[in-house]
N, C-alpha and C. Protein backbone atom coordinates (compact mmCIF):
# COMPACT_ATOMS: atom_id res chain seq x y z
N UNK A 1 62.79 -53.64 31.66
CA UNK A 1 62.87 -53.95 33.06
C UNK A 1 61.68 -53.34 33.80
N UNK A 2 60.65 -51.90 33.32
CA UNK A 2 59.88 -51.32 33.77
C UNK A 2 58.85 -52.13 33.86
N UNK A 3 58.70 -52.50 32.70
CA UNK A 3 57.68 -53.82 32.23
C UNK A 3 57.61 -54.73 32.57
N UNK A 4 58.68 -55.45 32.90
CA UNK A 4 58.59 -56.74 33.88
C UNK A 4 57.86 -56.31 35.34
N UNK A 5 58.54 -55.25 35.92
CA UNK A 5 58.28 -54.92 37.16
C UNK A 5 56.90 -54.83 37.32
N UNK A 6 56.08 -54.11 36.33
CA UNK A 6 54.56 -53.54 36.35
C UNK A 6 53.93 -54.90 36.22
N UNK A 7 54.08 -56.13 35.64
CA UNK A 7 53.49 -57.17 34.88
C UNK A 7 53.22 -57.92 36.66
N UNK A 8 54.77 -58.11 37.02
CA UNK A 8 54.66 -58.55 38.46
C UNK A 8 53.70 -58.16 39.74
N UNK A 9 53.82 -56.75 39.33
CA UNK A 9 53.08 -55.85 40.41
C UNK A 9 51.25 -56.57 40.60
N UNK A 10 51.24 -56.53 38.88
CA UNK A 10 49.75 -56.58 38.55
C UNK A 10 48.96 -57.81 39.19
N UNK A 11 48.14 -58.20 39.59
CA UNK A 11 47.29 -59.23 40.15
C UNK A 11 47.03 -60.04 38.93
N UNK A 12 47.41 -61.14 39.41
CA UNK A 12 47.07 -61.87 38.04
C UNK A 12 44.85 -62.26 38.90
N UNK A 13 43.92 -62.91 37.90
CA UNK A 13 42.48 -63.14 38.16
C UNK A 13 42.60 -64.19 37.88
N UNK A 14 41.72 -64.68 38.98
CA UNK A 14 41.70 -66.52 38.23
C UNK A 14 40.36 -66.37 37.61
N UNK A 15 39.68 -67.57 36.90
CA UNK A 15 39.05 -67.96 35.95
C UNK A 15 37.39 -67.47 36.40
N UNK A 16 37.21 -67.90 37.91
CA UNK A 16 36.08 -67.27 38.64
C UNK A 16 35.83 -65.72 38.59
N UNK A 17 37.20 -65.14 38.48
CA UNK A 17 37.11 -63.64 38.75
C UNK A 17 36.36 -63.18 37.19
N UNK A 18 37.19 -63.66 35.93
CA UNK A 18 37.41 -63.29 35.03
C UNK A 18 35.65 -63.73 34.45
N UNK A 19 35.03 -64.52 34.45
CA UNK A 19 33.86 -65.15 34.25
C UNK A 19 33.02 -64.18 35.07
N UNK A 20 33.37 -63.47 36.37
CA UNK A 20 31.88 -62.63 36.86
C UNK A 20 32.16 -61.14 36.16
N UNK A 21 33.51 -61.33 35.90
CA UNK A 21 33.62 -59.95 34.86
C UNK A 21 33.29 -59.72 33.69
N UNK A 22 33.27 -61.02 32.79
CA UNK A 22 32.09 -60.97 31.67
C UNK A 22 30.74 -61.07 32.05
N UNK A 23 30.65 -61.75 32.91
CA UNK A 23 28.98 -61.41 33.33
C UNK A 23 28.61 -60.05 33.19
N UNK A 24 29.21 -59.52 34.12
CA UNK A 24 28.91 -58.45 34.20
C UNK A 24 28.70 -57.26 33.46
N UNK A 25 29.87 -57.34 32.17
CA UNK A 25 30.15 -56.87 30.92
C UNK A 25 28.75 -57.15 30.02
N UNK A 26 28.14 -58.61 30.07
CA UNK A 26 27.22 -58.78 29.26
C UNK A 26 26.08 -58.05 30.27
N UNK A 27 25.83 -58.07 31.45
CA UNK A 27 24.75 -57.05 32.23
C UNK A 27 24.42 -55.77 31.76
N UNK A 28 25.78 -55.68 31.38
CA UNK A 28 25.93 -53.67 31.38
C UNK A 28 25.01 -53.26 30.07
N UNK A 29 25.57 -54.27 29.14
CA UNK A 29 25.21 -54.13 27.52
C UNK A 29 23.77 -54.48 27.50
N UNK A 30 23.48 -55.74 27.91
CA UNK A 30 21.74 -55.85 28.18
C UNK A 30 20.78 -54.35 28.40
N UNK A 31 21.67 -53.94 29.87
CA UNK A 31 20.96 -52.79 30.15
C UNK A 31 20.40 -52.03 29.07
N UNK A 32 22.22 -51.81 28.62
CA UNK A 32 21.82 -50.45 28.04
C UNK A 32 20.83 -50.59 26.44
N UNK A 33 21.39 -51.67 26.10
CA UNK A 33 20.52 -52.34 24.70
C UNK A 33 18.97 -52.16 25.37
N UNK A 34 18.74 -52.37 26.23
CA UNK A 34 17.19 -52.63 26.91
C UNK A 34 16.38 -50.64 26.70
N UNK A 35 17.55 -50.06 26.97
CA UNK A 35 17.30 -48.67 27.42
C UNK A 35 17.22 -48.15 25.78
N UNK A 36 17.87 -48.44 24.98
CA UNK A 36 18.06 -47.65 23.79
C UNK A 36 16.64 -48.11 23.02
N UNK A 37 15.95 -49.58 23.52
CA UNK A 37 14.87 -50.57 22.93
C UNK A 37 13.67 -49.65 23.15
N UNK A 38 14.03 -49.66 24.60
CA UNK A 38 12.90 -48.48 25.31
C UNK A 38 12.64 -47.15 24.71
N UNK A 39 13.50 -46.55 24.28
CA UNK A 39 14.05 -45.43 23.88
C UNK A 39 13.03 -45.05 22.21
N UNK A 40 13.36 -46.15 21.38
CA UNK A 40 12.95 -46.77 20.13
C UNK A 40 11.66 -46.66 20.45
N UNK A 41 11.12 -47.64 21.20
CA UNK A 41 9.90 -48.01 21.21
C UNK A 41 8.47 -46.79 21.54
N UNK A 42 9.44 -45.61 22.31
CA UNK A 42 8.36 -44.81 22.90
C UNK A 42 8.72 -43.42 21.46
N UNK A 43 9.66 -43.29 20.65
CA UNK A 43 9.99 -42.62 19.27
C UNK A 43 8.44 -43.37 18.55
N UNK A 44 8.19 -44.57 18.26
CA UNK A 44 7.82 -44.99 17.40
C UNK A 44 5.96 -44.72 17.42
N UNK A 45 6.07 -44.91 19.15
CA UNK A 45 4.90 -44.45 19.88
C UNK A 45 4.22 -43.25 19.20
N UNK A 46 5.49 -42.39 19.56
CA UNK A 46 4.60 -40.90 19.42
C UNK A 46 4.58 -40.56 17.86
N UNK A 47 5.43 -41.60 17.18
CA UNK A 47 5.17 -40.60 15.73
C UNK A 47 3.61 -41.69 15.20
N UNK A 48 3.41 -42.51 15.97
CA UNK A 48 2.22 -43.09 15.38
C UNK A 48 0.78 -42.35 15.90
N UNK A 49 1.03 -41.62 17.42
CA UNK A 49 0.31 -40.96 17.76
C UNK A 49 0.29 -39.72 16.83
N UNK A 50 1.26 -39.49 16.06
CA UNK A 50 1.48 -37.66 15.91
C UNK A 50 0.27 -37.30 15.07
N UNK A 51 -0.55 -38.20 13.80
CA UNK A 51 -1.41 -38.19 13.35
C UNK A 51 -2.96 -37.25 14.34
N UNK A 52 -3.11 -38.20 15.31
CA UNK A 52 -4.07 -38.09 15.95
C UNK A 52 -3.95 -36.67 16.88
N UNK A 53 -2.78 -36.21 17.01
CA UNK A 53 -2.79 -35.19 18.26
C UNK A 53 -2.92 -34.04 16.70
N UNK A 54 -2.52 -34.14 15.74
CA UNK A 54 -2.60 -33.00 14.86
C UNK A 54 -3.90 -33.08 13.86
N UNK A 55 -5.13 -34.15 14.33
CA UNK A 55 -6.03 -34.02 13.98
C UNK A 55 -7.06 -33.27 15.09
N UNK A 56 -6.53 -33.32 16.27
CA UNK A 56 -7.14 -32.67 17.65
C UNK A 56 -6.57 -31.59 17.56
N UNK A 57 -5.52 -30.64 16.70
CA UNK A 57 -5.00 -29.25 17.37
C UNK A 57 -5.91 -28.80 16.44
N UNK A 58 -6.16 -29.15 14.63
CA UNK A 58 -6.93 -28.86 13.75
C UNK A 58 -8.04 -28.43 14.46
N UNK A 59 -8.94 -30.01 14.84
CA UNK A 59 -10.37 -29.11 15.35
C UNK A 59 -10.59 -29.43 16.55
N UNK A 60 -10.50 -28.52 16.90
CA UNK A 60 -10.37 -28.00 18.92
C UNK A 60 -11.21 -27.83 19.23
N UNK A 61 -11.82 -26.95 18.53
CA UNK A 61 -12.85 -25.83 18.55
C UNK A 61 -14.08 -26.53 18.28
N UNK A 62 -14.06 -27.58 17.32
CA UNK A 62 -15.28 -28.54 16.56
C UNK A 62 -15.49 -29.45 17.46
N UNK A 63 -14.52 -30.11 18.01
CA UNK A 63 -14.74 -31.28 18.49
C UNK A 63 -15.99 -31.20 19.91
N UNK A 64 -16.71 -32.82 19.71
CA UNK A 64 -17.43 -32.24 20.93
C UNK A 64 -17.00 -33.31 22.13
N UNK A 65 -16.80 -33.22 23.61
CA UNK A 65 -16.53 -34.34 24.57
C UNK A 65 -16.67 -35.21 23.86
N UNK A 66 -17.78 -35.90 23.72
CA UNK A 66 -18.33 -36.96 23.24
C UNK A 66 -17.58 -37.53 22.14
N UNK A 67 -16.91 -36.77 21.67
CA UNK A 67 -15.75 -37.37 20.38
C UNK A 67 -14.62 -37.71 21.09
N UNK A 68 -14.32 -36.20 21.56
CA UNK A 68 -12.89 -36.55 21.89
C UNK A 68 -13.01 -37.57 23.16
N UNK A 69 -13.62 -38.03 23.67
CA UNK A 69 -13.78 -39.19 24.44
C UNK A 69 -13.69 -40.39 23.77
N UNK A 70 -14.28 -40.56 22.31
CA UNK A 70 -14.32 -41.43 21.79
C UNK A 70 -12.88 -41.49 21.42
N UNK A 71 -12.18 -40.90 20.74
CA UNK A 71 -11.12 -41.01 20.26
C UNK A 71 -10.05 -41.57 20.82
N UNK A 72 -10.49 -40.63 22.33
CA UNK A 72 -9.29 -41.09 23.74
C UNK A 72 -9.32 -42.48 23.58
N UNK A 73 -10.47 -43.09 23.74
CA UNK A 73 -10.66 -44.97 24.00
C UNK A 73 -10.00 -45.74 23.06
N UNK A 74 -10.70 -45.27 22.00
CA UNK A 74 -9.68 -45.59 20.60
C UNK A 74 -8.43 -45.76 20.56
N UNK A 75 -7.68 -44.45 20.66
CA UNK A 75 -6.81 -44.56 20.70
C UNK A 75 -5.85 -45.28 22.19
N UNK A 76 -6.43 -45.41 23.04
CA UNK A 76 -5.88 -46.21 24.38
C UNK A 76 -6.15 -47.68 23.73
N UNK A 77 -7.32 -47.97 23.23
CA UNK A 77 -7.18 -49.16 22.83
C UNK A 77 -6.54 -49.75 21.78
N UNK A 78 -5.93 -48.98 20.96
CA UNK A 78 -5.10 -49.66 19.88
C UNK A 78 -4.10 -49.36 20.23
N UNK A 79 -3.43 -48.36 21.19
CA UNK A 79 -1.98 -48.53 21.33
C UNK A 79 -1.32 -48.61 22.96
N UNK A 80 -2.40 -49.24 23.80
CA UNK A 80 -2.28 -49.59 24.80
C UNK A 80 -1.17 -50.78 25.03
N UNK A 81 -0.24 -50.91 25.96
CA UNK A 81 0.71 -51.44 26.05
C UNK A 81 0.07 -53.11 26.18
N UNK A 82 0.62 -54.20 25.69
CA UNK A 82 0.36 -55.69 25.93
C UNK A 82 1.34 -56.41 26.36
N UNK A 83 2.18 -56.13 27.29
CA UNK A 83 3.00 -57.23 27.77
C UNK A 83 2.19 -57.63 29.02
């Protein structure tokens, strides 16, 4: 009898309601799929960088502007963003 009562109480959604509520459901998940992509993408970044920053802690001392300038370009240009 509790159960009937609560079922009654409840709002039933019509078909419009129920459709912007999966929308919305699929919004949420996009997001967050988008965020975890993002997430991935800048991991993958730095371990491809990690090479290069631990060839610059090596020689610090050696390097001259003129390299590490070169390198900077280099490296901006091969892993510079392309969208």
């Amino acid at each position: 009898m509790i159960e009937n009562n609560f079922n009654e109480q409840k709002k039933k959604k019509t078909i419009a309601e129920l459709k912007e509520e999966i929308k919305q459901q699929k919004q949420k998940v996009i997001r967050e799929a988008n965020k975890k992509i993002k997430a991935l993408e800048k991991k993958e970044k730095e371990q491809r960088l990690k090479p290069y920053f631990k060839l610059v802690e090596k020689y610090i001392d050696n390097i001259s502007d003129k390299d590490l300038e070169t390198m900077m370009n280099y490296i901006e240009s091969r892993f510079r963003k392309t969208n």
